[in-house]
N, C-alpha and C. Protein backbone atom coordinates (compact mmCIF):
# COMPACT_ATOMS: atom_id res chain seq x y z
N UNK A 1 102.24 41.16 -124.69
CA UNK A 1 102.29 41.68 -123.34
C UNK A 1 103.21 40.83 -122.45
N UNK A 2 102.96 39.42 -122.31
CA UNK A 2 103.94 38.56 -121.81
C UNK A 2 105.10 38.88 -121.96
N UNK A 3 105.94 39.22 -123.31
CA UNK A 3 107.10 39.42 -123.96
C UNK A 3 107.75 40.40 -123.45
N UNK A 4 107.12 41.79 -123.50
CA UNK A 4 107.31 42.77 -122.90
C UNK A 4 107.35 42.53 -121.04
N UNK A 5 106.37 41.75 -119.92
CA UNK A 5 107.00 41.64 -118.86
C UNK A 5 108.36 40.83 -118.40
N UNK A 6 108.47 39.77 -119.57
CA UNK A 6 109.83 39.15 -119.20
C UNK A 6 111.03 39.63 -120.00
N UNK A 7 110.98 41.07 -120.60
CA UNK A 7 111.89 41.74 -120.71
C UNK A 7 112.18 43.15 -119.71
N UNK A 8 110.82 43.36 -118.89
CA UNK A 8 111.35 44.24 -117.74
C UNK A 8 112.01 43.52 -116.12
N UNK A 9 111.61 42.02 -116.62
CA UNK A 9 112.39 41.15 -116.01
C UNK A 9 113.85 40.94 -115.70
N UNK A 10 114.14 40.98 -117.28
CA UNK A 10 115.10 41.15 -117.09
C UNK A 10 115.59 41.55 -118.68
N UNK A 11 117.11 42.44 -118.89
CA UNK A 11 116.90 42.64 -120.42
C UNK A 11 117.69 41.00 -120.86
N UNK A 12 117.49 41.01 -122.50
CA UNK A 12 117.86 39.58 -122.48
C UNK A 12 117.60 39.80 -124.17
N UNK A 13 118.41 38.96 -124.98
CA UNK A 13 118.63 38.85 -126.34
C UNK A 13 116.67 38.16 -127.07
N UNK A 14 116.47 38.40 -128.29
CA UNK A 14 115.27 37.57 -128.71
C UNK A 14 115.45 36.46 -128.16
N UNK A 15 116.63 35.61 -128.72
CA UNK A 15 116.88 33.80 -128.21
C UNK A 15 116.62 33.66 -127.21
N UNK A 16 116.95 34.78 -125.90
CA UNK A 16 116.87 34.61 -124.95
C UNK A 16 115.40 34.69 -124.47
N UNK A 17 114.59 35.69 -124.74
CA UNK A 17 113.41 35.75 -124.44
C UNK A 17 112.27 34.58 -124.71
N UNK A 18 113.26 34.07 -125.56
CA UNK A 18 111.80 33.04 -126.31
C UNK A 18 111.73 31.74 -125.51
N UNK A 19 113.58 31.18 -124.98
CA UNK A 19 113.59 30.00 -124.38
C UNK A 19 112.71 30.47 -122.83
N UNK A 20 112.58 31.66 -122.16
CA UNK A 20 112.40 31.88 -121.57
C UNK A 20 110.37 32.15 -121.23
N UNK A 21 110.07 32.77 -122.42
CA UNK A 21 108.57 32.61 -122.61
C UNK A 21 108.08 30.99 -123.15
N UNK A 22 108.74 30.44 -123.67
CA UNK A 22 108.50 28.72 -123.77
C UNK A 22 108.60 27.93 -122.09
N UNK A 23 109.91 28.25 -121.67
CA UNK A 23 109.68 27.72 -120.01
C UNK A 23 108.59 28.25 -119.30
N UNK A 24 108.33 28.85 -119.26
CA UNK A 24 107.83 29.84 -118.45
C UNK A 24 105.78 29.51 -118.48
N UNK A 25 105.37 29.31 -120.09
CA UNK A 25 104.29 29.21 -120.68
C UNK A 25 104.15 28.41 -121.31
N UNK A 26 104.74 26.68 -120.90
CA UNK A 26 104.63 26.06 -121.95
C UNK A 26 103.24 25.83 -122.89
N UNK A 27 102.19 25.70 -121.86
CA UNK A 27 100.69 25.25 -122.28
C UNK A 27 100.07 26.20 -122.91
N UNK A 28 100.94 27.23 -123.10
CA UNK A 28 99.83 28.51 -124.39
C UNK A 28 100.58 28.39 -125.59
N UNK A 29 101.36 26.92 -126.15
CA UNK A 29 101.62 26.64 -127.60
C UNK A 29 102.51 28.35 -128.28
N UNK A 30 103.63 28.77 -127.87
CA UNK A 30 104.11 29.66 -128.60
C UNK A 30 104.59 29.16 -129.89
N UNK A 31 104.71 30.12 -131.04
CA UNK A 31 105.43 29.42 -132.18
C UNK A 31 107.12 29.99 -131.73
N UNK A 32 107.88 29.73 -132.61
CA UNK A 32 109.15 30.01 -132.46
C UNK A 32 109.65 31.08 -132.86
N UNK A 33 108.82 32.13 -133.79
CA UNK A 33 108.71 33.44 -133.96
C UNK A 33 108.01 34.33 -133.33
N UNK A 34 107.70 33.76 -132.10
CA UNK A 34 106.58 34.70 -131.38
C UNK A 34 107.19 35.93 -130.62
N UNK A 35 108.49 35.80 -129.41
CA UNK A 35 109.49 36.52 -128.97
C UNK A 35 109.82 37.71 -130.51
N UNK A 36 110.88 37.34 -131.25
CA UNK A 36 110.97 38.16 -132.26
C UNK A 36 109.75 39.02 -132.80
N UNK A 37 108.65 38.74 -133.00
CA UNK A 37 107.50 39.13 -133.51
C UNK A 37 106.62 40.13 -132.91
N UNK A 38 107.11 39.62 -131.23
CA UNK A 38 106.28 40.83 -129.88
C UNK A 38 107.70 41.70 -130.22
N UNK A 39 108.83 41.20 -130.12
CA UNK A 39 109.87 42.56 -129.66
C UNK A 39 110.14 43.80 -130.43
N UNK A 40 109.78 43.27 -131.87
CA UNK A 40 109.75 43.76 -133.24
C UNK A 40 108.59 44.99 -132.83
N UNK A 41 107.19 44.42 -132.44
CA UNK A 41 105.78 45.31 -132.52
C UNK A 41 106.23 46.27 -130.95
N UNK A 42 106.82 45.96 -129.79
CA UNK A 42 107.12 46.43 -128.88
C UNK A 42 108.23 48.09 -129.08
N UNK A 43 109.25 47.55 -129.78
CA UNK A 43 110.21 48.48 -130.78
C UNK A 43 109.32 49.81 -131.30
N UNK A 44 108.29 49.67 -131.83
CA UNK A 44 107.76 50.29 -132.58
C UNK A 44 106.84 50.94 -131.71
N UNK A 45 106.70 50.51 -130.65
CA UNK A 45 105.64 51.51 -129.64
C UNK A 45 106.22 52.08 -128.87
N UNK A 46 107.94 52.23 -128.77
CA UNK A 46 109.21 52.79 -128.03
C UNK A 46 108.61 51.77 -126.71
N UNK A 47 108.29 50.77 -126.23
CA UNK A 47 108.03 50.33 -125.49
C UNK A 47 109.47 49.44 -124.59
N UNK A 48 110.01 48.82 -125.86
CA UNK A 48 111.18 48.30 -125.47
C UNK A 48 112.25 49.44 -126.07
N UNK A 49 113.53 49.33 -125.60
CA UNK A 49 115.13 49.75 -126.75
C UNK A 49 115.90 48.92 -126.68
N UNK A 50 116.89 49.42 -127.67
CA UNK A 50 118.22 47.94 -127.95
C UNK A 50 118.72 49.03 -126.56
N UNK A 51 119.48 47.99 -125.40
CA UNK A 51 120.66 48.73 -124.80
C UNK A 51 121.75 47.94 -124.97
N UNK A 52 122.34 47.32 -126.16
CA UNK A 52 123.52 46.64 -125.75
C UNK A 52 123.69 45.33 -127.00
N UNK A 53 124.68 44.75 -126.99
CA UNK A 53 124.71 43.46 -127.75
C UNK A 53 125.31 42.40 -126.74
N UNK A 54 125.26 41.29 -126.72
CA UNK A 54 125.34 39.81 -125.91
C UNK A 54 126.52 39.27 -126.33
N UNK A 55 127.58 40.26 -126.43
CA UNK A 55 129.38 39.88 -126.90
C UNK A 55 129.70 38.43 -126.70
N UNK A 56 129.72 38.68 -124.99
CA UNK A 56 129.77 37.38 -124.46
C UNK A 56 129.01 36.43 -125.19
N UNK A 57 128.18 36.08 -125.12
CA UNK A 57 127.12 35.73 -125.57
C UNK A 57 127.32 34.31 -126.96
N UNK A 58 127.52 35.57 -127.68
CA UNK A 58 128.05 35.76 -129.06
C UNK A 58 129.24 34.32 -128.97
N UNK A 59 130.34 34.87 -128.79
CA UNK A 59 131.78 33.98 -128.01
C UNK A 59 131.12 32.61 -127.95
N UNK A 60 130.20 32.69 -126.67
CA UNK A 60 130.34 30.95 -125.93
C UNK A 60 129.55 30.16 -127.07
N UNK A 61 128.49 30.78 -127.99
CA UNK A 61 127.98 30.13 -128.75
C UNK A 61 128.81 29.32 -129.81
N UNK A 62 129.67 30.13 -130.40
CA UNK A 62 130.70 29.46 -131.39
C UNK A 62 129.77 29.50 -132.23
N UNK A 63 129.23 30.41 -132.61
CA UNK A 63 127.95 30.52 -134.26
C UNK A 63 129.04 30.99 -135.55
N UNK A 64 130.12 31.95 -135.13
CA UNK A 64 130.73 32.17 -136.20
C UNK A 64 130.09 33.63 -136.60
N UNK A 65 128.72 34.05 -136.11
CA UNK A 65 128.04 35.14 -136.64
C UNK A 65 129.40 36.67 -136.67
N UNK A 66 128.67 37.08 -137.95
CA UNK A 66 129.11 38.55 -137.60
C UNK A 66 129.22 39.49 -136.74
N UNK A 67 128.14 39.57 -136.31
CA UNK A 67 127.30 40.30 -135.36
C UNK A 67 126.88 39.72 -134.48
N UNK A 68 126.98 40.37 -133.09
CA UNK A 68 126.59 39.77 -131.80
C UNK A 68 124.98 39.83 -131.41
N UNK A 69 124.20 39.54 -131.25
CA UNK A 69 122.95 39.74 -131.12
C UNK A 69 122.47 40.82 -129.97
N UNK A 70 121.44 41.49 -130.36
CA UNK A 70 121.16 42.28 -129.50
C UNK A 70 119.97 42.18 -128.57
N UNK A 71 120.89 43.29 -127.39
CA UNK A 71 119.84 42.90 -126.06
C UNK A 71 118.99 43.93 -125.71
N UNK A 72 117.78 43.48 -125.02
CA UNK A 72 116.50 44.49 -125.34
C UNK A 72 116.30 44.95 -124.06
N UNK A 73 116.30 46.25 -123.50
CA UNK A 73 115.56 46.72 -122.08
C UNK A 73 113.99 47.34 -122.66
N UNK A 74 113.47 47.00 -121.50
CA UNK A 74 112.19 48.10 -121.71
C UNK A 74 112.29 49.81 -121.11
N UNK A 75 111.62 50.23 -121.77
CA UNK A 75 111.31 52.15 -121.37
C UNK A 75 110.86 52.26 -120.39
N UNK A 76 110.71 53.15 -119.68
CA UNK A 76 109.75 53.89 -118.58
C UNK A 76 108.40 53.68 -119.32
N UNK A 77 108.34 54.06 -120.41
CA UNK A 77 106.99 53.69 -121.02
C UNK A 77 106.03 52.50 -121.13
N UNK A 78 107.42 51.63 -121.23
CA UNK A 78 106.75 50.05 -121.78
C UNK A 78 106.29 49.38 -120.07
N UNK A 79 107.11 50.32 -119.43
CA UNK A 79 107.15 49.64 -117.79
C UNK A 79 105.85 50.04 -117.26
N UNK A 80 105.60 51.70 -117.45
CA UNK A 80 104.34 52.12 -116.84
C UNK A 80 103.32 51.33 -117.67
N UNK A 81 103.32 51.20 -119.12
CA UNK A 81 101.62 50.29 -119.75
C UNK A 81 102.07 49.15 -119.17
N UNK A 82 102.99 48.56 -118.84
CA UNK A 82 102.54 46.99 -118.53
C UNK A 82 102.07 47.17 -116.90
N UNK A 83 102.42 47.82 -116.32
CA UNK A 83 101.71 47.72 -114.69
C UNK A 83 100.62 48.22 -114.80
N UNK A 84 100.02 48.65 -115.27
CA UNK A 84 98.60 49.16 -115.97
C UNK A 84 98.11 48.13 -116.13
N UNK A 85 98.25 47.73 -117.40
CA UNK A 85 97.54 46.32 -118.00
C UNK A 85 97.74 45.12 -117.40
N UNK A 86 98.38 44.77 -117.18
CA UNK A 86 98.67 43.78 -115.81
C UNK A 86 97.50 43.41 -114.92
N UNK A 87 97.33 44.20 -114.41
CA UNK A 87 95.91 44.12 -113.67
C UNK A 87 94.69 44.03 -113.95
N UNK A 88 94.94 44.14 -115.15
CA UNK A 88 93.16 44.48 -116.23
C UNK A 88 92.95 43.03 -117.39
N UNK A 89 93.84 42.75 -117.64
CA UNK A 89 94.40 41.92 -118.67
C UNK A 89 94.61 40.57 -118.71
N UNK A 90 94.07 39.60 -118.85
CA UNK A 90 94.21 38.07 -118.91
C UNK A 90 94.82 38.09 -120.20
N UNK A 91 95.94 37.54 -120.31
CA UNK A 91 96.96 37.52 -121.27
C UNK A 91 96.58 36.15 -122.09
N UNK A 92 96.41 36.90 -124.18
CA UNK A 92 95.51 35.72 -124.44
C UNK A 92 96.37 34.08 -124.59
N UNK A 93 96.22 33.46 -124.74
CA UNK A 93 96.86 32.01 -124.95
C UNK A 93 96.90 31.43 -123.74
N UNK A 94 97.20 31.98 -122.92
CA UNK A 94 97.80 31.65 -121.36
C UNK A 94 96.49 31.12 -120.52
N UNK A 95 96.10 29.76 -120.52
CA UNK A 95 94.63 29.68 -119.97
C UNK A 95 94.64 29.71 -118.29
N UNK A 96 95.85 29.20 -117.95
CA UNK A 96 95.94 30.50 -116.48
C UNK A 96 96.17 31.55 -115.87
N UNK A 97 95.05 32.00 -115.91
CA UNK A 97 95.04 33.72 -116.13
C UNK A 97 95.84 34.64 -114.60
N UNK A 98 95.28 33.96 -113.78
CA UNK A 98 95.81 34.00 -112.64
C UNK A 98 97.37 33.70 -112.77
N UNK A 99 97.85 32.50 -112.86
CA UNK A 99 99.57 32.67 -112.72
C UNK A 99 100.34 33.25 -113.83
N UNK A 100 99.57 33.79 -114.96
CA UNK A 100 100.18 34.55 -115.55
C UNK A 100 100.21 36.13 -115.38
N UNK A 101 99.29 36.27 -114.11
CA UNK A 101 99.60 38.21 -113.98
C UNK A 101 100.49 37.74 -112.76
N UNK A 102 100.74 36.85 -111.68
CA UNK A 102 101.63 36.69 -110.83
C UNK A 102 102.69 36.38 -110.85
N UNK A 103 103.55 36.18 -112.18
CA UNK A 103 104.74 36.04 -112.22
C UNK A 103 105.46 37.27 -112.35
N UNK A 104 104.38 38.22 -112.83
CA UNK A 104 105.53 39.66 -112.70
C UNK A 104 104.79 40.25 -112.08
N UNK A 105 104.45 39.81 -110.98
CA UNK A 105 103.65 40.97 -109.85
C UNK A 105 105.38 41.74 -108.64
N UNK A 106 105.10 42.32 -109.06
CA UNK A 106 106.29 43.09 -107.95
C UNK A 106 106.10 43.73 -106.18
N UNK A 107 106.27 43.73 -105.36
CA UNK A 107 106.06 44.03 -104.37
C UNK A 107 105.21 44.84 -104.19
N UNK A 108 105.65 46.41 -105.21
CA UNK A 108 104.52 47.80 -104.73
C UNK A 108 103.43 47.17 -105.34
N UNK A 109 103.23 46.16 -106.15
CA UNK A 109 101.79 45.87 -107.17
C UNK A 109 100.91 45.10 -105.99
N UNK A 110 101.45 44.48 -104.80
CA UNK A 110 100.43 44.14 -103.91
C UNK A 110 99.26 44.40 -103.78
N UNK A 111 98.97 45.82 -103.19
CA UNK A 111 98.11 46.66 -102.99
C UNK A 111 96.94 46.28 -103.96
N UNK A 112 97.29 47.11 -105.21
CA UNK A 112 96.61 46.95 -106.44
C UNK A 112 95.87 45.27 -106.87
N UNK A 113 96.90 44.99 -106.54
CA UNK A 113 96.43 43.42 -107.52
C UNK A 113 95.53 42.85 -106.28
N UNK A 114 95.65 43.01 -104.89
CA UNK A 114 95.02 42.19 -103.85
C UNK A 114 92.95 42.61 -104.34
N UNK A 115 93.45 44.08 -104.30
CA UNK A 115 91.66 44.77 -104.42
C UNK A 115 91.40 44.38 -105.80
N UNK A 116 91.99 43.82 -107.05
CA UNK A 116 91.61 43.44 -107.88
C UNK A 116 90.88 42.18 -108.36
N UNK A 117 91.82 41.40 -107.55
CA UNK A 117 91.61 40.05 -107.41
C UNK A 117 90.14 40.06 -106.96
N UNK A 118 90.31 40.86 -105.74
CA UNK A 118 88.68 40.65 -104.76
C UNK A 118 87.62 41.32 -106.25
N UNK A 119 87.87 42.28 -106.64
CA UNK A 119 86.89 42.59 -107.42
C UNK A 119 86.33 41.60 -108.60
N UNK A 120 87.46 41.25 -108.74
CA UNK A 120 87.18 40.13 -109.63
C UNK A 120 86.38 38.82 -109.33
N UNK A 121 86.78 38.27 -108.37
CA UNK A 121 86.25 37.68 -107.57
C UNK A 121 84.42 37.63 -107.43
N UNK A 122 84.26 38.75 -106.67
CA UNK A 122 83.07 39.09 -106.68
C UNK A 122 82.13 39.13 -108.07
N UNK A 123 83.00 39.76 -109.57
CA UNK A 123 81.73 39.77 -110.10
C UNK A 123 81.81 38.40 -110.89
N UNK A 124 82.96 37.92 -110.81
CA UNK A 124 82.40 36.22 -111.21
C UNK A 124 81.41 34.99 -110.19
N UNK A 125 81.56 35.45 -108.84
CA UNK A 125 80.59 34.99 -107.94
C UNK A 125 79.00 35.51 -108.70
N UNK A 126 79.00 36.79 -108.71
CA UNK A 126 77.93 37.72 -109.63
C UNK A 126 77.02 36.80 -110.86
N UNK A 127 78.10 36.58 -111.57
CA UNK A 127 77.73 36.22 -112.96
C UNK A 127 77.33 34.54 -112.74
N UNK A 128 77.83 33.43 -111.85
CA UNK A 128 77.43 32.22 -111.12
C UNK A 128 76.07 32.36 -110.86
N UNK A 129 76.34 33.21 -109.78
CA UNK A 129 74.61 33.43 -108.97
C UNK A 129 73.77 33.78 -110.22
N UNK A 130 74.00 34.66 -111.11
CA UNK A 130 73.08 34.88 -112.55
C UNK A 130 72.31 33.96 -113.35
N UNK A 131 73.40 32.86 -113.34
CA UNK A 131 73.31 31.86 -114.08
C UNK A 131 72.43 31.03 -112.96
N UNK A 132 72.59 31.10 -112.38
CA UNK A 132 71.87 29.93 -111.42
C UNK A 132 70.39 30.13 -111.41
N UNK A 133 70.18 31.64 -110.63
CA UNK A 133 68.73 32.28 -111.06
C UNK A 133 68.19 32.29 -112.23
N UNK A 134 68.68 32.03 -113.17
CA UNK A 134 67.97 32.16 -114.44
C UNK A 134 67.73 30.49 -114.72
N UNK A 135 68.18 29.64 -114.49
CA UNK A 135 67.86 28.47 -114.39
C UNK A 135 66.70 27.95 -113.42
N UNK A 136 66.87 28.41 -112.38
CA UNK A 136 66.05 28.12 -111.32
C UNK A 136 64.44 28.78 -112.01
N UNK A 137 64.07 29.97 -112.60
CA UNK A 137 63.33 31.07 -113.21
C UNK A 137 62.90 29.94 -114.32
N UNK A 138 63.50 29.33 -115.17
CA UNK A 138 63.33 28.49 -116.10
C UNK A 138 62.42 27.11 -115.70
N UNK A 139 62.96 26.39 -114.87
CA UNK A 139 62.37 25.25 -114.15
C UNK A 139 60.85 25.97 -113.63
N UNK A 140 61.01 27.08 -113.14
CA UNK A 140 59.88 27.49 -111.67
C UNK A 140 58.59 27.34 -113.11
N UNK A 141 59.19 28.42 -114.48
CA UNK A 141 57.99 28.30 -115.15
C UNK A 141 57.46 27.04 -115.89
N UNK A 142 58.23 26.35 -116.39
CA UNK A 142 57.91 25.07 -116.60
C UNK A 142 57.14 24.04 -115.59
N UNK A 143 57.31 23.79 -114.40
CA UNK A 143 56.17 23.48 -113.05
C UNK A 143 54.97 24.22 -113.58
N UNK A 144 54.76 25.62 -113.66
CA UNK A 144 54.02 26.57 -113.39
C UNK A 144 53.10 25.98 -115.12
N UNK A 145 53.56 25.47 -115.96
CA UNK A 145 52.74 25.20 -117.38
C UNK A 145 52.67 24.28 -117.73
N UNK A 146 53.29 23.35 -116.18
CA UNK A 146 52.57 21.67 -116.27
C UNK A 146 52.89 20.90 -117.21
N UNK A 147 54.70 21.24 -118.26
CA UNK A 147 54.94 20.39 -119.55
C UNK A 147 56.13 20.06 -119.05
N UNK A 148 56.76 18.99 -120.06
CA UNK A 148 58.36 18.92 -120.11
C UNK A 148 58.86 19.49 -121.05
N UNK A 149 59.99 19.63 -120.34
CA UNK A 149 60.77 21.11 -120.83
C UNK A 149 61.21 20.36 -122.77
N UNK A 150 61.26 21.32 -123.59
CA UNK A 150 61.66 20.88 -125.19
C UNK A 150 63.20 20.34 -125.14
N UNK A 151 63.33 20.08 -126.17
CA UNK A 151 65.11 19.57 -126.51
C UNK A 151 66.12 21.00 -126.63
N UNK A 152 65.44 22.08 -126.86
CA UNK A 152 65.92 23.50 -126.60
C UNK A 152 66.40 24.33 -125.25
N UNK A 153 65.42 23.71 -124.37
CA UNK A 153 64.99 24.11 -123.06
C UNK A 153 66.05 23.26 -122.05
N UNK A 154 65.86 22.07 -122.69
CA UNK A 154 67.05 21.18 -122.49
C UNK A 154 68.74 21.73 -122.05
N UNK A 155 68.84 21.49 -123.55
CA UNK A 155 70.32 22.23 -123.34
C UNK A 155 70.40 23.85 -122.90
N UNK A 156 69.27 24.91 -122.63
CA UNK A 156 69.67 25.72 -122.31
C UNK A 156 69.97 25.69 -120.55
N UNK A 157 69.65 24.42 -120.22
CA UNK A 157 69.58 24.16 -118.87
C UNK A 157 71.25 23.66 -118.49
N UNK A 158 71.65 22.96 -119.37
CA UNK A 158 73.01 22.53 -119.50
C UNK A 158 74.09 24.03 -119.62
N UNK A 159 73.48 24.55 -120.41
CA UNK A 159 74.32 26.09 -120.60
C UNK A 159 74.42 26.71 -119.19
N UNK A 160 73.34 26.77 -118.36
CA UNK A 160 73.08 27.82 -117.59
C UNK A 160 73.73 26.97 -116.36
N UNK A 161 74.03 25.48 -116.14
CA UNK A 161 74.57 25.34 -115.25
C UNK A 161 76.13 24.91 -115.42
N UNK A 162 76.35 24.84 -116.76
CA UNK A 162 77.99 24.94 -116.98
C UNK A 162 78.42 26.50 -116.79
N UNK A 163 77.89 27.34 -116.69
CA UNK A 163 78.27 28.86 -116.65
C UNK A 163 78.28 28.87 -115.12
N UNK A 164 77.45 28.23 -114.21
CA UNK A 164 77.43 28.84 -112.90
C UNK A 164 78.93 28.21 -112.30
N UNK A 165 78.68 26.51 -112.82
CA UNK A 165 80.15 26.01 -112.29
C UNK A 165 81.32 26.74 -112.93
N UNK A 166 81.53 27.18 -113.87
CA UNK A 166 82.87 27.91 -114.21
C UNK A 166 83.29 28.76 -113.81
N UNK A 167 82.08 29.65 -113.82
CA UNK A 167 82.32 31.29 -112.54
C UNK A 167 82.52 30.79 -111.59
N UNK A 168 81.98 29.82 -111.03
CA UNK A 168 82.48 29.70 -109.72
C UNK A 168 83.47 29.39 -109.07
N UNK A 169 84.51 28.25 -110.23
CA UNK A 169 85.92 27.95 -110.23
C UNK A 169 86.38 29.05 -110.37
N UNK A 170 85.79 29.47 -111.35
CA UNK A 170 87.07 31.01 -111.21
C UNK A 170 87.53 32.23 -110.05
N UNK A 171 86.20 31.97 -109.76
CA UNK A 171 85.90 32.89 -108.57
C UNK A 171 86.90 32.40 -107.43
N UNK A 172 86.62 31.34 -107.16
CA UNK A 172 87.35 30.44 -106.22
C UNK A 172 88.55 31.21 -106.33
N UNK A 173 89.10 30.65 -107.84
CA UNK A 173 90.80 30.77 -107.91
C UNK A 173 90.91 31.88 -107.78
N UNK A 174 90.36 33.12 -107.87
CA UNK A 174 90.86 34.49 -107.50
C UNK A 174 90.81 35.03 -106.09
N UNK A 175 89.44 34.47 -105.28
CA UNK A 175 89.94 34.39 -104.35
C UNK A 175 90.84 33.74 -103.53
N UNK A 176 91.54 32.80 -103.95
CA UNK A 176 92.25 32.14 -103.26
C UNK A 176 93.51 32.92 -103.10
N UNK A 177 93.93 33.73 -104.69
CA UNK A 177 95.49 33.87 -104.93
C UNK A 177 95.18 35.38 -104.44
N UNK A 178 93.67 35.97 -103.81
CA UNK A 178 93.87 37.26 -103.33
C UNK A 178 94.35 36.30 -101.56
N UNK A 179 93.62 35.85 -101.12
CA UNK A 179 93.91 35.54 -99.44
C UNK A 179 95.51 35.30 -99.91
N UNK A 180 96.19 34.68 -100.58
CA UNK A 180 97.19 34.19 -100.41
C UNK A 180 98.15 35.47 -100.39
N UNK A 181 98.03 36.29 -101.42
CA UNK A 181 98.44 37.31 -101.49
C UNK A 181 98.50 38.58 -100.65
N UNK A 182 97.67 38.52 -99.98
CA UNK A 182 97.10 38.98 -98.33
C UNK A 182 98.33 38.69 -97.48
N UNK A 183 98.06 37.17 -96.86
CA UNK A 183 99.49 36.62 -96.33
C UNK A 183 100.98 37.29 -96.55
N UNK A 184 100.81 37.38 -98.17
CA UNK A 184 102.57 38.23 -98.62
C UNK A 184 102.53 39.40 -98.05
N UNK A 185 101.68 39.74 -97.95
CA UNK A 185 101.81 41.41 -97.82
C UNK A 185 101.93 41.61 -96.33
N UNK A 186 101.29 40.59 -95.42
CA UNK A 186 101.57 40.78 -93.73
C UNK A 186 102.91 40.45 -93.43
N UNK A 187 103.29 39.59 -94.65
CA UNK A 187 104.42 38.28 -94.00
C UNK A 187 105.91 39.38 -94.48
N UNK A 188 105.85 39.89 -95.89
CA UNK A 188 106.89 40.42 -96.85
C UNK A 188 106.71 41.97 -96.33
N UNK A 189 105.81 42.78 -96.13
CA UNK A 189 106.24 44.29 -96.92
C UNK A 189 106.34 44.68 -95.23
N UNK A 190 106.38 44.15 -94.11
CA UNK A 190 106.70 45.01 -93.10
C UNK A 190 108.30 44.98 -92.85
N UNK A 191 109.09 43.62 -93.38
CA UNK A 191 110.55 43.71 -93.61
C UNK A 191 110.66 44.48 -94.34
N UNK A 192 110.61 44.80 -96.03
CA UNK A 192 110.12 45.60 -96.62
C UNK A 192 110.37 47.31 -95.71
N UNK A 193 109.67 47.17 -94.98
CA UNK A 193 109.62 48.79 -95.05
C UNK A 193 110.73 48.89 -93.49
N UNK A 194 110.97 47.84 -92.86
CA UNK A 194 112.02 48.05 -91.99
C UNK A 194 113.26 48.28 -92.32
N UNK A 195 113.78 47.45 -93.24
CA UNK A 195 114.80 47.41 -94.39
C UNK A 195 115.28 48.93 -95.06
N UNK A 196 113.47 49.83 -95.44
CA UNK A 196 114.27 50.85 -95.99
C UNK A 196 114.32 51.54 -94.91
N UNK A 197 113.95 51.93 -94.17
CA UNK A 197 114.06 52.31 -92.61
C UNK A 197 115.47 52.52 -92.43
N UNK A 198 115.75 51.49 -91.55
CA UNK A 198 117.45 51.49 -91.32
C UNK A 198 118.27 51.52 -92.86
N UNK A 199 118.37 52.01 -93.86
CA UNK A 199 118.97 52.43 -95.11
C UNK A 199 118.84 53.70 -94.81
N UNK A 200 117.62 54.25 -94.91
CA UNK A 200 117.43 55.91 -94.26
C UNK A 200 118.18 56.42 -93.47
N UNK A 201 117.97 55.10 -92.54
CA UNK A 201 119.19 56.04 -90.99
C UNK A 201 120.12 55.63 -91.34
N UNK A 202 121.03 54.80 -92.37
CA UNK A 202 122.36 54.82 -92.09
C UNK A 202 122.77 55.45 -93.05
């Protein structure tokens, strides 16, 4: 999925895609066949097409190759599933889930991604508070049967409050990059729509 947004990014040769998903992601460990390997499975879902070969390209390298390597656009197809999934989708390897749907968030995706975020938001606040109550429910009956809790009871106490702190970081971070994202949308889309405005009238 990654592969496929930084080729509606921009089109760009395999070599190119890969130095580019390595910058881009260093901390989700890509192998060096990974670019080739998405563009290959992408090909096959008409998601991406060849439009072109990297002539130039070819030239400044001084490889000597036969053949110039070829450059990949994505479809209308591959464009509409990735703004789809985009929003739904924590992209796997990538353990920041958050700056990895915001690097190809595009202007019209505002909207969408702001009420997502919040939703998201909320049911990891949800699943915190869960965890918390069920801990709290745990302790209340243990008071209530006058023992100490087993070596079982133990760590399920450790479980239930490492789950509340994690939702709750997470929660955090989604709300944060929704307020922030809020901001773009007061600060960016009213130029935005002034811009096409006077294009209209002229």
């Amino acid at each position: 999925m990654i592969v496929l947004g930084l080729v509606i990014q921009q089109e760009d040769t395999v070599s190119g895609v890969s130095r580019r998903l390595m910058g881009m992601f260093p901390e989700a460990g890509f192998g060096r066949n990974a670019a080739h390997s998405s563009i290959t499975s992408l090909l096959g879902k008409d998601w991406v097409r060849v439009s072109g070969t990297a002539t130039d390209d070819a030239k400044a390298s001084g490889t000597g190759r036969k053949s110039s390597p070829l450059v990949y656009a994505a479809t209308p197809q591959g464009v509409e599933h990735f703004r789809v999934e985009q929003q739904v989708v924590v992209f796997p390897r990538v353990k920041n889930g958050v700056k990895s749907r915001l690097e190809f968030l595009r202007p019209e995706d505002l909207p969408m991604a702001i009420e997502n975020f919040a939703k998201e938001a909320q049911a990891c606040s949800e699943l915190a508070e869960k965890a918390r109550m069920a801990l709290l429910d745990d302790q209340r009956l243990r008071r209530k049967l006058r023992r100490p809790p087993t070596w079982e009871e133990q760590l399920r106490d450790i479980i239930l409050k490492q789950e509340a702190t994690s939702w709750t970081a997470i929660a955090f971070g989604l709300d944060s990059a929704r307020t922030s994202l809020e901001d773009l949308e007061r600060a960016y889309l009213p130029h935005e729509r002034s811009a096409d405005c006077a294009d209209q009238a002229g």
